[in-house]
PDB file of N, CA and C in Angstrom:
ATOM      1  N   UNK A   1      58.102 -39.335 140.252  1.00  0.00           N
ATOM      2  CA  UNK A   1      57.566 -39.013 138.951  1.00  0.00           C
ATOM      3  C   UNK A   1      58.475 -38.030 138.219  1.00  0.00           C
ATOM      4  N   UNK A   2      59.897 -36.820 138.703  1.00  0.00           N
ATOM      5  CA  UNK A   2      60.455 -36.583 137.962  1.00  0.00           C
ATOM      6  C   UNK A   2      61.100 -37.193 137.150  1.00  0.00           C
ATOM      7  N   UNK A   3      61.310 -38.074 137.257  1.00  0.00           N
ATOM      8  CA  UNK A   3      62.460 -39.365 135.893  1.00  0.00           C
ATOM      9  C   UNK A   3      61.405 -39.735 134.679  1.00  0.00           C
ATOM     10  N   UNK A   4      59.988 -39.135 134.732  1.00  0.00           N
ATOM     11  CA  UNK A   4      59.125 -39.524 133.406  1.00  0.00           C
ATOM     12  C   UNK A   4      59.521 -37.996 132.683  1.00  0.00           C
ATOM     13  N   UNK A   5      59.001 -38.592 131.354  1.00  0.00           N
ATOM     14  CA  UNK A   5      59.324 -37.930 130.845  1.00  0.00           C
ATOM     15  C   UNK A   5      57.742 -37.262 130.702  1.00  0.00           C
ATOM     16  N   UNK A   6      57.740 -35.967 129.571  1.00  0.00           N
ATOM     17  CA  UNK A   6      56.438 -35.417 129.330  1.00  0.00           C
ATOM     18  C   UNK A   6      55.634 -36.307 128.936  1.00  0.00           C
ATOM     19  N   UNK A   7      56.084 -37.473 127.892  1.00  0.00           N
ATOM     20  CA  UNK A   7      54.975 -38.399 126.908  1.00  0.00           C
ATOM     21  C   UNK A   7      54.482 -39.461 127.917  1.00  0.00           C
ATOM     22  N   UNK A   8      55.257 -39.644 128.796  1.00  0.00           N
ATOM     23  CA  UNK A   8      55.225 -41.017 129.911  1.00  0.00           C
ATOM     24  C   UNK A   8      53.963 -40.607 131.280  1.00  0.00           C
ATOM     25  N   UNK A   9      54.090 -39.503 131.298  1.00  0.00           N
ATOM     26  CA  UNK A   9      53.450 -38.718 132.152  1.00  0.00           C
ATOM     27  C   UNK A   9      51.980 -38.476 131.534  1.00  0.00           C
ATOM     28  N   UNK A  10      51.976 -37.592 130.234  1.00  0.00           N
ATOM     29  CA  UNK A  10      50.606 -37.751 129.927  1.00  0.00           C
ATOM     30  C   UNK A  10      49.854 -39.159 129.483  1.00  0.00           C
ATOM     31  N   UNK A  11      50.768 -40.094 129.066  1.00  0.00           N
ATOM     32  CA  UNK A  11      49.907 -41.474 128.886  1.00  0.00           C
ATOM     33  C   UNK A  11      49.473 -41.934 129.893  1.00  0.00           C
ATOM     34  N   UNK A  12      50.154 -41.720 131.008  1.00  0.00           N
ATOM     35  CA  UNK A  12      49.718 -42.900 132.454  1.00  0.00           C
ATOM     36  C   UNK A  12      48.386 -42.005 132.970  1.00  0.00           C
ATOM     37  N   UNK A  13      48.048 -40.670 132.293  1.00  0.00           N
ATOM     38  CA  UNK A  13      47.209 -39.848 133.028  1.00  0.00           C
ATOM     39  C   UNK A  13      45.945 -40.704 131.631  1.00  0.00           C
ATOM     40  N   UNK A  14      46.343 -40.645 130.498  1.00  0.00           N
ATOM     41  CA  UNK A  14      45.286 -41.245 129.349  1.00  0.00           C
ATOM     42  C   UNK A  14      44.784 -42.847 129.749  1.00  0.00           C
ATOM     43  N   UNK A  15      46.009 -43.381 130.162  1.00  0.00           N
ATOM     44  CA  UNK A  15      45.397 -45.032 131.020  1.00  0.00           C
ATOM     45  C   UNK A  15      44.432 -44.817 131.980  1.00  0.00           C
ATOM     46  N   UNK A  16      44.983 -44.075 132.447  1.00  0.00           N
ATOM     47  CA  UNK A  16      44.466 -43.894 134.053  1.00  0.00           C
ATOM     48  C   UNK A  16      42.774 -43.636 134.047  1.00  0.00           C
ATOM     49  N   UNK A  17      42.438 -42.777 133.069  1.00  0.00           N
ATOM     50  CA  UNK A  17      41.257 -42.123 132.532  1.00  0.00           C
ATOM     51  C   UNK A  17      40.502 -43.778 131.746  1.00  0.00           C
ATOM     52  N   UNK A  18      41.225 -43.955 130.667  1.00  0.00           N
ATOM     53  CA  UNK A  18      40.411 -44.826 130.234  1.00  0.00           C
ATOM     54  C   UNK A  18      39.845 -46.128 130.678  1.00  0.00           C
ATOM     55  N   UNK A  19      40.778 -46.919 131.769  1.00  0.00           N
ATOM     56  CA  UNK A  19      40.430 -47.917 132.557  1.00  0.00           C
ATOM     57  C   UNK A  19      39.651 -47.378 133.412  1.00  0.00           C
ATOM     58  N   UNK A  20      39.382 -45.927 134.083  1.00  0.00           N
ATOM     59  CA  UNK A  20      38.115 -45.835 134.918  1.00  0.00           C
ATOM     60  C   UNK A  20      37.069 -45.373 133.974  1.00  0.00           C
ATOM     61  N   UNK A  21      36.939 -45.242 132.753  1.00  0.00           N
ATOM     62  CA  UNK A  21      35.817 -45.590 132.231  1.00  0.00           C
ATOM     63  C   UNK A  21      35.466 -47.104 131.865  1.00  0.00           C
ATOM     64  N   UNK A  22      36.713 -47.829 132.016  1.00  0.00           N
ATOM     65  CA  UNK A  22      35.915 -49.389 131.752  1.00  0.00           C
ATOM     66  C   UNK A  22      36.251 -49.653 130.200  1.00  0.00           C
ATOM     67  N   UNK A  23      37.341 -49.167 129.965  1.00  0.00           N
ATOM     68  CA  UNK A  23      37.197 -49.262 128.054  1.00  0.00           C
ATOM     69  C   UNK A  23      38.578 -50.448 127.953  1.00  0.00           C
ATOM     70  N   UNK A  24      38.655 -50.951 126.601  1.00  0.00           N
ATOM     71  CA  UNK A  24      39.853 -51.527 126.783  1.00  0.00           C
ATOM     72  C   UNK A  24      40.640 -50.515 125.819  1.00  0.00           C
ATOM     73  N   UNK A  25      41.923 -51.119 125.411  1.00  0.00           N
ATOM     74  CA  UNK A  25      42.824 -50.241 124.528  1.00  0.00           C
ATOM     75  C   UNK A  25      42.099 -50.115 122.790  1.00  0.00           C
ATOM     76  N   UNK A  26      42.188 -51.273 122.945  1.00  0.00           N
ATOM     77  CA  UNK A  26      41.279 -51.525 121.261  1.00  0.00           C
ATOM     78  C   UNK A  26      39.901 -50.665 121.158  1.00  0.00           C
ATOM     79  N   UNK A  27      39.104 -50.880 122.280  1.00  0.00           N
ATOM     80  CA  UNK A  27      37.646 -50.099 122.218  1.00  0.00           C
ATOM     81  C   UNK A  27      37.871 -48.641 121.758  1.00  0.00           C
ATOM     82  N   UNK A  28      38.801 -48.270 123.217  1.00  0.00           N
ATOM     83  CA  UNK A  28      39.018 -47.289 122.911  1.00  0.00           C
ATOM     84  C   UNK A  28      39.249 -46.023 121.707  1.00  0.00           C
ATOM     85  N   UNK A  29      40.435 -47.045 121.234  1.00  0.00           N
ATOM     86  CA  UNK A  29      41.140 -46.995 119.835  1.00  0.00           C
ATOM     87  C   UNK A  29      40.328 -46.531 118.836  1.00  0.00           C
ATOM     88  N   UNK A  30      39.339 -47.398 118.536  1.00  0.00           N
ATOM     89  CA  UNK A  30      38.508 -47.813 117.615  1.00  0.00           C
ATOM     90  C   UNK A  30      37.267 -46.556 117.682  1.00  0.00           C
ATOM     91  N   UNK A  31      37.371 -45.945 119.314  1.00  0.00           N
ATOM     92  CA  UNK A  31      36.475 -44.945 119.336  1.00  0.00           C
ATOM     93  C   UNK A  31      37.338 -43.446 118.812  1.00  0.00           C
ATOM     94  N   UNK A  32      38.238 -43.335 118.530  1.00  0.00           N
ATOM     95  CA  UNK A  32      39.258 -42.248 118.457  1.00  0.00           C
ATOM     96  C   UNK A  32      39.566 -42.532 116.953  1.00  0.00           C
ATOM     97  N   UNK A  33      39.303 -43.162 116.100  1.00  0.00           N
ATOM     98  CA  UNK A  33      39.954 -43.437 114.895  1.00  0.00           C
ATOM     99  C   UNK A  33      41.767 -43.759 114.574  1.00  0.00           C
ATOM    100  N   UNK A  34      41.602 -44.473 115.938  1.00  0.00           N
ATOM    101  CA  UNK A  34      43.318 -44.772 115.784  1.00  0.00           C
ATOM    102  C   UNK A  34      43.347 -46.052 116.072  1.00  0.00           C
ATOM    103  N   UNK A  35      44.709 -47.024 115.290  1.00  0.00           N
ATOM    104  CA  UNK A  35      44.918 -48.120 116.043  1.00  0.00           C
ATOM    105  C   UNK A  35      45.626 -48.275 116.758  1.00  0.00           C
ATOM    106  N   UNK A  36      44.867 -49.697 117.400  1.00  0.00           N
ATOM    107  CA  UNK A  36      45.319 -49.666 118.533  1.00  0.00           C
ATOM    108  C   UNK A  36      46.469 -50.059 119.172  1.00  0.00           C
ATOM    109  N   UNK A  37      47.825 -50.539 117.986  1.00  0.00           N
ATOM    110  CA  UNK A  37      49.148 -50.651 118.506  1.00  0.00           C
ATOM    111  C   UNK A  37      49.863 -49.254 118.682  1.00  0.00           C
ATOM    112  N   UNK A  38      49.284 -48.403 118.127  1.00  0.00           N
ATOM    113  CA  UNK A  38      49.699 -47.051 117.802  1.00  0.00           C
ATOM    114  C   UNK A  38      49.018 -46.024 119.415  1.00  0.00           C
ATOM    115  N   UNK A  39      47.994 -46.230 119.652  1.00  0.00           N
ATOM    116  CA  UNK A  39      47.557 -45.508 120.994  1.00  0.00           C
ATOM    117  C   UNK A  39      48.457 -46.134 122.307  1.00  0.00           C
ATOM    118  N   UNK A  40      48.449 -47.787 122.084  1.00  0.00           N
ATOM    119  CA  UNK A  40      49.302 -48.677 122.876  1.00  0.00           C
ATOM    120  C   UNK A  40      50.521 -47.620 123.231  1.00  0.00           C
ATOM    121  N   UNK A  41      51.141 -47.487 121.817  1.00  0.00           N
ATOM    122  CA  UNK A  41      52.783 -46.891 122.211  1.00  0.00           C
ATOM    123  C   UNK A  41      52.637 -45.372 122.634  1.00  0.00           C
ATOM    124  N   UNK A  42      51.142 -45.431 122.595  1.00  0.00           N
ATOM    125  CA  UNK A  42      50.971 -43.102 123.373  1.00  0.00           C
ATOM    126  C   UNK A  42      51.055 -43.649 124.844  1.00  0.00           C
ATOM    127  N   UNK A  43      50.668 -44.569 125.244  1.00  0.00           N
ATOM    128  CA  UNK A  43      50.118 -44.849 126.736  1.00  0.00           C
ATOM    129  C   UNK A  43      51.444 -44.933 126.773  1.00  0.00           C
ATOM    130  N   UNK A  44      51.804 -45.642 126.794  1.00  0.00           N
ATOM    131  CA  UNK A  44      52.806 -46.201 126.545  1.00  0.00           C
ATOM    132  C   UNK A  44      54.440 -45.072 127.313  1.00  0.00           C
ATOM    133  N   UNK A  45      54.057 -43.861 126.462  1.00  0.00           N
ATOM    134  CA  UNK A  45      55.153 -42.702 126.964  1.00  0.00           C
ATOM    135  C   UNK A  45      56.009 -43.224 125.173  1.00  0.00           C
ATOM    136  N   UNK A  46      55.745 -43.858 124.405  1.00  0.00           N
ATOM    137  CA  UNK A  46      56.682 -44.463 123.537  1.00  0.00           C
ATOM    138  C   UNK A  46      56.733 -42.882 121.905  1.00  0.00           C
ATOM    139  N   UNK A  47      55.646 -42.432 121.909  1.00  0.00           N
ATOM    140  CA  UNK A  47      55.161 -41.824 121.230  1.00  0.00           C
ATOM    141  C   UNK A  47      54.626 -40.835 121.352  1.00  0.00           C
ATOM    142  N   UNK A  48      53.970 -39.782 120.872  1.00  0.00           N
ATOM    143  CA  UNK A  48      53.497 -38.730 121.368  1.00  0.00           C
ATOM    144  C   UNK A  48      51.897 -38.497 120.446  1.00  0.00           C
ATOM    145  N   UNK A  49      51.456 -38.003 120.714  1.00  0.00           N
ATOM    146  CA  UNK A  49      50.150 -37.839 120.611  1.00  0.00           C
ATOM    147  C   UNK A  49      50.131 -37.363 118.996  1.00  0.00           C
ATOM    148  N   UNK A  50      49.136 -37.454 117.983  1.00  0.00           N
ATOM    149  CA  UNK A  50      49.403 -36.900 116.637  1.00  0.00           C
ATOM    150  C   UNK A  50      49.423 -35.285 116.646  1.00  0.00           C
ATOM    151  N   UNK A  51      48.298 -34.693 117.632  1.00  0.00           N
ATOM    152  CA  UNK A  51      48.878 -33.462 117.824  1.00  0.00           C
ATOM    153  C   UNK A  51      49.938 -32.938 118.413  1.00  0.00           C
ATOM    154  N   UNK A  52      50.853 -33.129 118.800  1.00  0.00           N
ATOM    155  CA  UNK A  52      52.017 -32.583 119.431  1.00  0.00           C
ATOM    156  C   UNK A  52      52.946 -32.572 117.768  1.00  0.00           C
ATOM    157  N   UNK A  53      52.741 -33.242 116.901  1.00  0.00           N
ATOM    158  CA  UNK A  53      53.542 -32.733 115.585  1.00  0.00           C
ATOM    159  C   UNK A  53      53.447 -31.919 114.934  1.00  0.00           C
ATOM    160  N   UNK A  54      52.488 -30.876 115.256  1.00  0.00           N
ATOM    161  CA  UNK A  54      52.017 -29.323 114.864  1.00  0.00           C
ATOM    162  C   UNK A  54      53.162 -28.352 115.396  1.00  0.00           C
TER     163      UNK A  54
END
């Protein structure tokens, strides 16, 4: 797990969470007011969370 990076690391911990609640990406999404190609690329490690641009 050192070769992830910070964003790669907290998404697989945000997957990890949301598939053991049973949600899909879209549900999810849709419960957070975000879409869901856009949360895709947080899981993802592709992107970073909207708060981290503060």
């Amino acid at each position: 797990m050192q070769d992830e990076t910070f964003a790669t690391q907290i998404g697989s911990a945000i997957r990890s969470r949301r598939t053991e609640l049973g949600l899909s990406q879209e549900r999810f999404a849709d419960g957070i007011a975000m879409h869901r190609a856009y949360y895709s690329s947080i899981e993802r490690g592709r992107r970073t969370s909207p708060s981290q641009r503060w």
